[in-house]
N, C-alpha and C. Protein backbone atom coordinates (compact mmCIF):
# COMPACT_ATOMS: atom_id res chain seq x y z
N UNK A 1 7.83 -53.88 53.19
CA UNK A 1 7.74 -54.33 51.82
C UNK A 1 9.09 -54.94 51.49
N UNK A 2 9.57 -56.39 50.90
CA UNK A 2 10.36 -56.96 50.69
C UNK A 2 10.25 -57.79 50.15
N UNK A 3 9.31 -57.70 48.90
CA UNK A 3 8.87 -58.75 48.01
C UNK A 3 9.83 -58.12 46.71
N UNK A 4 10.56 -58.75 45.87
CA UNK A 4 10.87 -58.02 44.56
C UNK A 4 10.03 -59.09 43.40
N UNK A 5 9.52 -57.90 42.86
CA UNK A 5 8.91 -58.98 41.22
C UNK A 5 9.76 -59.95 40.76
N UNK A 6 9.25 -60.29 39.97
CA UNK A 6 9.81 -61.83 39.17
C UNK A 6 10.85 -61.07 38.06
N UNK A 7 10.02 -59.74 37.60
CA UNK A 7 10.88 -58.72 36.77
C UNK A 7 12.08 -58.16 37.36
N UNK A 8 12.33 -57.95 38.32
CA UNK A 8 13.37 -57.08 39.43
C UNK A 8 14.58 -58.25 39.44
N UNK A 9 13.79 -59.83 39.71
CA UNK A 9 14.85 -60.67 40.47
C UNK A 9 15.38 -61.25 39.16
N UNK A 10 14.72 -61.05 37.95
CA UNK A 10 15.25 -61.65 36.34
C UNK A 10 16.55 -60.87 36.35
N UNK A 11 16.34 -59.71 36.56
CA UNK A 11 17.17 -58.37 35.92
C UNK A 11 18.05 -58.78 36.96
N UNK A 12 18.19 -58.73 37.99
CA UNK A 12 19.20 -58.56 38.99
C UNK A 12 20.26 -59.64 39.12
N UNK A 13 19.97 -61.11 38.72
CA UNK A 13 20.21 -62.27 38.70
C UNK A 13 21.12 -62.27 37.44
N UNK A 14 20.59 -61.29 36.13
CA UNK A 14 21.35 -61.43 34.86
C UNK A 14 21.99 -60.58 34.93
N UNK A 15 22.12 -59.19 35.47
CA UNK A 15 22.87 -58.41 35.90
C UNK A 15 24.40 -58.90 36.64
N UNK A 16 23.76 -59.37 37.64
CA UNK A 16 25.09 -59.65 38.64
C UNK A 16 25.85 -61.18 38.41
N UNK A 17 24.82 -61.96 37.86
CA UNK A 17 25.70 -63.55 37.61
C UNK A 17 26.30 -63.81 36.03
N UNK A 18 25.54 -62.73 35.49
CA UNK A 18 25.76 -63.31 33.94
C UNK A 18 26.52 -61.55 33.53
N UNK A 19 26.94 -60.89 34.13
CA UNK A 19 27.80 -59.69 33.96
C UNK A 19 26.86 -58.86 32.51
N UNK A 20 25.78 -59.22 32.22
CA UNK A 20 24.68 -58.85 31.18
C UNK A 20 24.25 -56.97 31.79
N UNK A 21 24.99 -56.31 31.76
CA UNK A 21 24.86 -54.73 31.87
C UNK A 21 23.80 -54.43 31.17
N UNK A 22 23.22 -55.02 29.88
CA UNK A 22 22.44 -54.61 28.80
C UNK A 22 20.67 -54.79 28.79
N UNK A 23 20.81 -56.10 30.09
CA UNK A 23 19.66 -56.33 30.52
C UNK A 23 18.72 -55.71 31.05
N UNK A 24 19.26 -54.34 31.88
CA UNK A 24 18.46 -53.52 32.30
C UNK A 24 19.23 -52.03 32.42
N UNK A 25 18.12 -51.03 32.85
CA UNK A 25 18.68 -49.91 33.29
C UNK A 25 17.72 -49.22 34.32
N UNK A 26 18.20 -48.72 34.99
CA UNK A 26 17.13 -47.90 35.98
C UNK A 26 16.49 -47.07 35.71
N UNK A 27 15.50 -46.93 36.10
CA UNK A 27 14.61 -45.62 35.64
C UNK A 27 14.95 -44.20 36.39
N UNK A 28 15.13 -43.56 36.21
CA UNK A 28 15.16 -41.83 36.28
C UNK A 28 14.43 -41.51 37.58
N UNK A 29 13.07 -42.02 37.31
CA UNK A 29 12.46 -41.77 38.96
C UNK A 29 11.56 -43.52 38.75
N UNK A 30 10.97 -43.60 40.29
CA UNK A 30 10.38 -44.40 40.81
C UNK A 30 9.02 -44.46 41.15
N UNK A 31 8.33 -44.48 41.37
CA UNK A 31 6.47 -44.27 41.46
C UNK A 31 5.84 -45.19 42.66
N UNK A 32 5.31 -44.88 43.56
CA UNK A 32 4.06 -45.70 44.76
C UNK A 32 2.98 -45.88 43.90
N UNK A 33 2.62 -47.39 43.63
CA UNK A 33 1.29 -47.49 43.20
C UNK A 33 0.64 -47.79 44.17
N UNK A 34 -1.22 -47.91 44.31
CA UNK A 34 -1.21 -48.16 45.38
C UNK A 34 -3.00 -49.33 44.93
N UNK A 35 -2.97 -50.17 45.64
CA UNK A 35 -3.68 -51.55 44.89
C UNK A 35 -5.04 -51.74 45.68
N UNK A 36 -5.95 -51.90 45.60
CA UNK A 36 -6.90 -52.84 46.51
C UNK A 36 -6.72 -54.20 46.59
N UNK A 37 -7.82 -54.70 47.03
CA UNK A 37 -8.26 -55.91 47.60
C UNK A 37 -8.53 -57.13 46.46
N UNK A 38 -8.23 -58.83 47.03
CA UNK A 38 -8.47 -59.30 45.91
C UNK A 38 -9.39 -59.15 44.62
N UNK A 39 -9.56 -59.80 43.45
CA UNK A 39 -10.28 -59.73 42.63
C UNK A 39 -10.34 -61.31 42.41
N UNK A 40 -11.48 -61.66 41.51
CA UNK A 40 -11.48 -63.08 41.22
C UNK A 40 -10.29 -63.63 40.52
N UNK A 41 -9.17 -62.78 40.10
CA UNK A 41 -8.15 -63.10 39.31
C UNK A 41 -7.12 -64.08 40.60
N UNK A 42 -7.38 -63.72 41.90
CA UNK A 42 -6.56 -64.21 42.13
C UNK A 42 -5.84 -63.07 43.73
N UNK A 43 -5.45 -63.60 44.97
CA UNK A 43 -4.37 -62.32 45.46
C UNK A 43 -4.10 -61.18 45.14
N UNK A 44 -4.03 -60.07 45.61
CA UNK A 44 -3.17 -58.95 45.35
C UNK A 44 -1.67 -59.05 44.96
N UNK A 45 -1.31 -60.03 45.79
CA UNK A 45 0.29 -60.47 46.34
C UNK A 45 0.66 -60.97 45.23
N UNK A 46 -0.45 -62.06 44.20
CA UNK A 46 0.32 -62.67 43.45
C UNK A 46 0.24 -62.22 42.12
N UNK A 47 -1.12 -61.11 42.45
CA UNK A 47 -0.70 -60.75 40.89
C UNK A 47 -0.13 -59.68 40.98
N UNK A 48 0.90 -59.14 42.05
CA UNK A 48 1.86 -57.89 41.73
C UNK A 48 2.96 -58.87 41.38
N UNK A 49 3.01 -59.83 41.75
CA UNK A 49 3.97 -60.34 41.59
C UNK A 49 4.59 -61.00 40.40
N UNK A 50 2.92 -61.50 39.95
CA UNK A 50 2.96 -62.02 38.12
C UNK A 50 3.05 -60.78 37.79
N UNK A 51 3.19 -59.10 37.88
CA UNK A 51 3.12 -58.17 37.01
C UNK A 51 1.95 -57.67 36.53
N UNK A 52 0.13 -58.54 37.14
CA UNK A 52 -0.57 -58.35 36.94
C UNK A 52 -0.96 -56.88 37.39
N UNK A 53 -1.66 -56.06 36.80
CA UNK A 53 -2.27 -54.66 37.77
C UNK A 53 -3.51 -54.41 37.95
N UNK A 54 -4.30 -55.51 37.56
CA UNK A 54 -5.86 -55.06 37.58
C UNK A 54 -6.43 -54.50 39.11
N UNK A 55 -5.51 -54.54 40.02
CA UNK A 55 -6.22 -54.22 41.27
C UNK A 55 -5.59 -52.88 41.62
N UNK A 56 -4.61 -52.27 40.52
CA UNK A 56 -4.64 -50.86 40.95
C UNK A 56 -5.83 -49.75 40.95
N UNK A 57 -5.57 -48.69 41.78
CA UNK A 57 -6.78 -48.04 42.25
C UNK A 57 -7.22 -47.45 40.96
N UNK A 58 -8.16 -47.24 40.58
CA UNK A 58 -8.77 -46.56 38.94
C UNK A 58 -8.43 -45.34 39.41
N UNK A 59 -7.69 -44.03 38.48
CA UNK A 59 -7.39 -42.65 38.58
C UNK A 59 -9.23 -42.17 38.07
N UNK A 60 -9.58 -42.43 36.93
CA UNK A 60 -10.71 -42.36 36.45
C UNK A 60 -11.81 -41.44 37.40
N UNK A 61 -11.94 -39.82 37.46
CA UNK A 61 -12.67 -39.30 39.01
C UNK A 61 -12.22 -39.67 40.20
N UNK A 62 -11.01 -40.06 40.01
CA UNK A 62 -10.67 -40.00 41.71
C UNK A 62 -9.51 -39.01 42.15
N UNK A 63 -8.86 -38.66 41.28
CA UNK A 63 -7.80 -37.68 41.63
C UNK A 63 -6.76 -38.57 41.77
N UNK A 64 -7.10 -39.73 41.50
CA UNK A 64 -5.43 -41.11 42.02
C UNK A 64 -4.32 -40.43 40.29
N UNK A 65 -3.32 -41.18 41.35
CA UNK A 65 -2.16 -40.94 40.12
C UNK A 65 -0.94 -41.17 41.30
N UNK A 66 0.03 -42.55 40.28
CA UNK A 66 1.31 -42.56 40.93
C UNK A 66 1.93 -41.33 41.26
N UNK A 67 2.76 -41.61 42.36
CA UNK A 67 3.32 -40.51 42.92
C UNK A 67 4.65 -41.03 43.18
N UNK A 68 5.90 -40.05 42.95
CA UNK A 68 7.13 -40.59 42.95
C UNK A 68 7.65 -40.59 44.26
N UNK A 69 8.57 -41.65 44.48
CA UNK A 69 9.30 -41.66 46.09
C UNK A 69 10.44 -41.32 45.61
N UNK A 70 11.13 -40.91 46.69
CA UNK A 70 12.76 -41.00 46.90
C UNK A 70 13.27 -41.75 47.77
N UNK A 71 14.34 -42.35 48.24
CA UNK A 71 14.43 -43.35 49.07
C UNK A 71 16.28 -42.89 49.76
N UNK A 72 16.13 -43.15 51.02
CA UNK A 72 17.92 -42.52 51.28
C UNK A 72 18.77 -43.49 51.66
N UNK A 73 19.70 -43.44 52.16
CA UNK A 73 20.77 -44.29 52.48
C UNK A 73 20.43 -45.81 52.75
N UNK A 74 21.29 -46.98 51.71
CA UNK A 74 21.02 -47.67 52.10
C UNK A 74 22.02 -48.42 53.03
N UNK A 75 21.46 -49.50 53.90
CA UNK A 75 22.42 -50.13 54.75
C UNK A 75 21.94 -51.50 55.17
N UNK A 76 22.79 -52.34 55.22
CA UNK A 76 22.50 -53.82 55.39
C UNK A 76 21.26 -54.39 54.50
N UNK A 77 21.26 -54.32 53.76
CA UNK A 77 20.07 -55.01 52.59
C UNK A 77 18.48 -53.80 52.76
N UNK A 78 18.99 -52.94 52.98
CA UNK A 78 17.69 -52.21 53.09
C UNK A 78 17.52 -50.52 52.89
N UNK A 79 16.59 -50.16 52.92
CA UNK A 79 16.41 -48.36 52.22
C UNK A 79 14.63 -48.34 52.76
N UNK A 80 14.98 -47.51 53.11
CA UNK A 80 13.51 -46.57 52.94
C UNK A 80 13.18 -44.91 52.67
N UNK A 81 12.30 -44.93 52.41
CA UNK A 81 11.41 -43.60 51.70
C UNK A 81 12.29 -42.14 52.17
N UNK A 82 12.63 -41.44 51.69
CA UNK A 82 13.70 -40.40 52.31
C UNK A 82 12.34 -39.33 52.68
N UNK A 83 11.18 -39.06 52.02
CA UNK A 83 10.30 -38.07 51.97
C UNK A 83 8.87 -38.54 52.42
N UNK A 84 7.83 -37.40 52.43
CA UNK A 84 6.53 -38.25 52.63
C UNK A 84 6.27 -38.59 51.05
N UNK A 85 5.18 -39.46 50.89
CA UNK A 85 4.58 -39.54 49.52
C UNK A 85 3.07 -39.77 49.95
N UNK A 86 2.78 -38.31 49.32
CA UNK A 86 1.59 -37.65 49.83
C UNK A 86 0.32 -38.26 48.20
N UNK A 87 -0.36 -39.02 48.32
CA UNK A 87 -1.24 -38.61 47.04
C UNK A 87 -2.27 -37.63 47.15
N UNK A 88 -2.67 -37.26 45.75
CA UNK A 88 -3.93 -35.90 46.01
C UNK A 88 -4.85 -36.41 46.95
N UNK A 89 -6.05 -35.83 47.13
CA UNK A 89 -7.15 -35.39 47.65
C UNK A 89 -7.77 -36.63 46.92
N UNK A 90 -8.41 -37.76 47.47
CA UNK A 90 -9.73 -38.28 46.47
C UNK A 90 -10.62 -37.31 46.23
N UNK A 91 -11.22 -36.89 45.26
CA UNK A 91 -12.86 -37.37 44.19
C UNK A 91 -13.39 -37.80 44.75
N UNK A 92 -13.14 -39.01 44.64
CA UNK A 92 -14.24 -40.20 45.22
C UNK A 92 -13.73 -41.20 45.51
N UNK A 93 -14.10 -41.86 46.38
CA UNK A 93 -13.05 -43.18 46.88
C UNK A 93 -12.37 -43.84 46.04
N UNK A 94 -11.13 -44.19 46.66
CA UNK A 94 -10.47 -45.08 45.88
C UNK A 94 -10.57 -47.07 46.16
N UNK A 95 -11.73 -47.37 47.22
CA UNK A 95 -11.90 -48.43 47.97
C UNK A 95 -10.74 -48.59 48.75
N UNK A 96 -10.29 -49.90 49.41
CA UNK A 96 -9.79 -50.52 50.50
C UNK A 96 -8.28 -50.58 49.90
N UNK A 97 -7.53 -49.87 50.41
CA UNK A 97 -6.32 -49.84 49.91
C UNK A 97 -5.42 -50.96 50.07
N UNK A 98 -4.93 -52.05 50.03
CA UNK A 98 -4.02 -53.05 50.68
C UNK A 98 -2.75 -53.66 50.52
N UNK A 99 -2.75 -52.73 49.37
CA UNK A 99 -1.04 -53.02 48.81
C UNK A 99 -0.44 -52.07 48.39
N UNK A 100 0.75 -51.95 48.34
CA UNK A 100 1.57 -51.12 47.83
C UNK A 100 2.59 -51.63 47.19
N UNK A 101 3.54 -50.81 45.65
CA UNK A 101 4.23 -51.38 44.85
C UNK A 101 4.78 -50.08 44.46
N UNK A 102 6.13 -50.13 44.13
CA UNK A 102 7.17 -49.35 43.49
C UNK A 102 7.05 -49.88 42.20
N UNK A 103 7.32 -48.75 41.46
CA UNK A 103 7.12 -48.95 40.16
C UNK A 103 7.85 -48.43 38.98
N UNK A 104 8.07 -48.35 37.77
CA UNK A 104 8.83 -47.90 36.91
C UNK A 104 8.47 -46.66 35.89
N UNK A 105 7.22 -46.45 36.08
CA UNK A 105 7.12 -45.35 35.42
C UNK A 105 5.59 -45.08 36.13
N UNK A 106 5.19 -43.57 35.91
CA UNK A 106 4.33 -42.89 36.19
C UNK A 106 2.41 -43.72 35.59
N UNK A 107 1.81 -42.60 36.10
CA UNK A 107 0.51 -43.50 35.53
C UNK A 107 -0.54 -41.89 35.55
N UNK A 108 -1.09 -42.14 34.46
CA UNK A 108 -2.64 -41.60 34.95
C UNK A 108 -3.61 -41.93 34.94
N UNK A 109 -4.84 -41.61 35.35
CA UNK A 109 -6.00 -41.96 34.85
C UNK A 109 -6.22 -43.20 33.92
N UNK A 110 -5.68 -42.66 32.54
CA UNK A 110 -5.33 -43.49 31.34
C UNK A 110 -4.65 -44.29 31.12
N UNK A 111 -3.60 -44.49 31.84
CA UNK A 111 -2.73 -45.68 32.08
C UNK A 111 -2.29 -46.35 33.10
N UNK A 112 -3.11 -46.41 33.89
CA UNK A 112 -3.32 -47.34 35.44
C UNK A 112 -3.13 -48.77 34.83
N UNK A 113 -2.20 -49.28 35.52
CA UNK A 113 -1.75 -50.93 34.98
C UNK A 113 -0.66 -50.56 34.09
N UNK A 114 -0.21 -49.56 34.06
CA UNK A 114 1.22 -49.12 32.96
C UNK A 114 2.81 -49.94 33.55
N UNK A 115 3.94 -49.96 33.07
CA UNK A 115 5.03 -49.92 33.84
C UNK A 115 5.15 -51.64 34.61
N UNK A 116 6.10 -51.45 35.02
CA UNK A 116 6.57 -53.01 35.49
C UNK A 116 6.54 -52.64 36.80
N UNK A 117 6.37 -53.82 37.62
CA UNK A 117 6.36 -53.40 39.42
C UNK A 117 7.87 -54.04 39.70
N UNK A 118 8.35 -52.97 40.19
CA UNK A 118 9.80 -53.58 41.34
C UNK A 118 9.79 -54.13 42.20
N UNK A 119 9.08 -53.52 43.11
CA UNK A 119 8.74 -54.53 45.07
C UNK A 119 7.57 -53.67 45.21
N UNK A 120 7.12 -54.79 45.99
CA UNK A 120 5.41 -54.65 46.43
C UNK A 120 5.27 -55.29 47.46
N UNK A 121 4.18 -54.96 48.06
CA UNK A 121 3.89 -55.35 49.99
C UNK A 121 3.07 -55.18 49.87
N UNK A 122 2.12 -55.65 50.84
CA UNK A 122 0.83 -55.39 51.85
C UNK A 122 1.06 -54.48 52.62
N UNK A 123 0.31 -53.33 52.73
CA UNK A 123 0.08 -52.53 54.17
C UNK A 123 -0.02 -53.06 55.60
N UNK A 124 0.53 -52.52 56.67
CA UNK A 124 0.40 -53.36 57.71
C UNK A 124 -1.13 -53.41 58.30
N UNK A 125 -1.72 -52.51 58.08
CA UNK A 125 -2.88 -52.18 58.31
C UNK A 125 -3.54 -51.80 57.04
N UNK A 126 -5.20 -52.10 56.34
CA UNK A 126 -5.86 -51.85 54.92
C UNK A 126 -6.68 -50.95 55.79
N UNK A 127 -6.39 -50.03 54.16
CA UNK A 127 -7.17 -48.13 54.63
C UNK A 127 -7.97 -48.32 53.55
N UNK A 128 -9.36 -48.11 54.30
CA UNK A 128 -10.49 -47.11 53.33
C UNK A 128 -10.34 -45.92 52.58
N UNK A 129 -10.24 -45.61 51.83
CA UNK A 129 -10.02 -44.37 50.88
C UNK A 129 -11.46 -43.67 50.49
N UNK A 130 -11.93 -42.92 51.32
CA UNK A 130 -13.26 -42.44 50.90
C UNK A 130 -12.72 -40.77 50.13
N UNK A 131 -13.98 -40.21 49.32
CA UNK A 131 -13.99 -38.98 49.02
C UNK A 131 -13.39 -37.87 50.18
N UNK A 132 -12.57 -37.05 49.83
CA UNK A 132 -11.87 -36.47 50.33
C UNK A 132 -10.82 -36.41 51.05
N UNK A 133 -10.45 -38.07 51.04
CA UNK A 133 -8.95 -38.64 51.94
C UNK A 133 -8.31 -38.57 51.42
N UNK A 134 -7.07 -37.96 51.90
CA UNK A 134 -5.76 -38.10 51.50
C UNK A 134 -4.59 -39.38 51.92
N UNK A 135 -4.29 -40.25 51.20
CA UNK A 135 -3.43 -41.52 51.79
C UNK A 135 -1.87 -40.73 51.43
N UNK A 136 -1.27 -40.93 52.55
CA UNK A 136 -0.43 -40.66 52.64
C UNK A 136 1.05 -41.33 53.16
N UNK A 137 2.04 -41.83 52.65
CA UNK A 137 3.31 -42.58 53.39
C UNK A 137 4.35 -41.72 53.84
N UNK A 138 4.45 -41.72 55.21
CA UNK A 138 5.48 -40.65 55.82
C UNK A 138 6.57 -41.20 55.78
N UNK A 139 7.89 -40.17 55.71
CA UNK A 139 9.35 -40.63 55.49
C UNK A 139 9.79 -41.78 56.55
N UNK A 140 10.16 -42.87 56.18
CA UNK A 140 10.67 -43.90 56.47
C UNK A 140 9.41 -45.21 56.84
N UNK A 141 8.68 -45.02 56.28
CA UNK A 141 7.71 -45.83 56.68
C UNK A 141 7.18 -46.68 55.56
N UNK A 142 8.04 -46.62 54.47
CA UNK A 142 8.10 -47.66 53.52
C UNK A 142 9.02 -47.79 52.92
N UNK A 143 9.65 -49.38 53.57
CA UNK A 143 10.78 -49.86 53.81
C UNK A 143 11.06 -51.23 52.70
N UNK A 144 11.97 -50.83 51.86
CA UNK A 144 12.40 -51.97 51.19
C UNK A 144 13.56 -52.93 51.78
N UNK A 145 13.25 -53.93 51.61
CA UNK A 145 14.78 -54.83 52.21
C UNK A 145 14.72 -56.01 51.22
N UNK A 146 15.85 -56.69 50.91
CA UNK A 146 16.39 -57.10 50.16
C UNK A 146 17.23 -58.60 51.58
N UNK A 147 16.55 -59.86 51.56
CA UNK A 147 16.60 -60.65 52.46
C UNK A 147 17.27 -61.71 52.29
């Protein structure tokens, strides 16, 4: 994953060129959302990227709900996941999983599409999420870089 939003690269750009401290602040913790497959709106890719979220997974009976990462040492333009980031148990499927996005604040059920996306990717491989799967990202296996 080494895509940063349009939101991430605003902030970072006014941050570091325009010495604008006021423009942003970090959030406290961080969140894995986790997306399906196109919709008629358009890519996954591009609407994490417009900030769109309609293709996050519905919490709604499924047991979904962002889940926070931690991330460890970084080095040469890059960091990854210090921990696993385990989500619950599905309910009931969550369909074809195919993207993934860091995010700024938490979600439930009720507020799926909440929060601004930081960086977002495609999975290297798209997982089925049926009733009773657990999707899971093991420590270091989601990798941000900065290119």
């Amino acid at each position: 994953m080494s895509a940063a939003s349009n939101y991430v690269e605003d902030r970072t750009l006014d941050f570091w060129l325009k010495a604008n401290s006021t423009s942003t602040s970090a959030p406290s913790t961080v969140f894995v959302a986790l997306f399906t497959s196109a919709d008629s709106t358009g890519g996954t890719a591009e609407n994490l990227e417009a900030g769109i979220l309609t293709n996050e997974v519905s919490g709604s009976g499924t047991a979904y709900v962002r889940q926070s990462v931690t991330f460890g040492a970084i080095s040469n333009g890059s960091v990854s996941n210090s921990g696993n980031v385990t989500f619950p148990t599905a309910t009931a499927g969550y369909g074809t999983v195919t993207h993934v996005a860091v995010m700024d604040t938490n979600s439930t059920s009720d507020s799926a599409g909440a929060g601004n996306v930081l960086y977002y990717g495609a999975l290297s491989t798209a997982r089925e999420i049926l009733t009773d799967d657990t999707f899971q990202i093991t420590a270091g296996n989601l990798t941000i870089s900065l290119a």
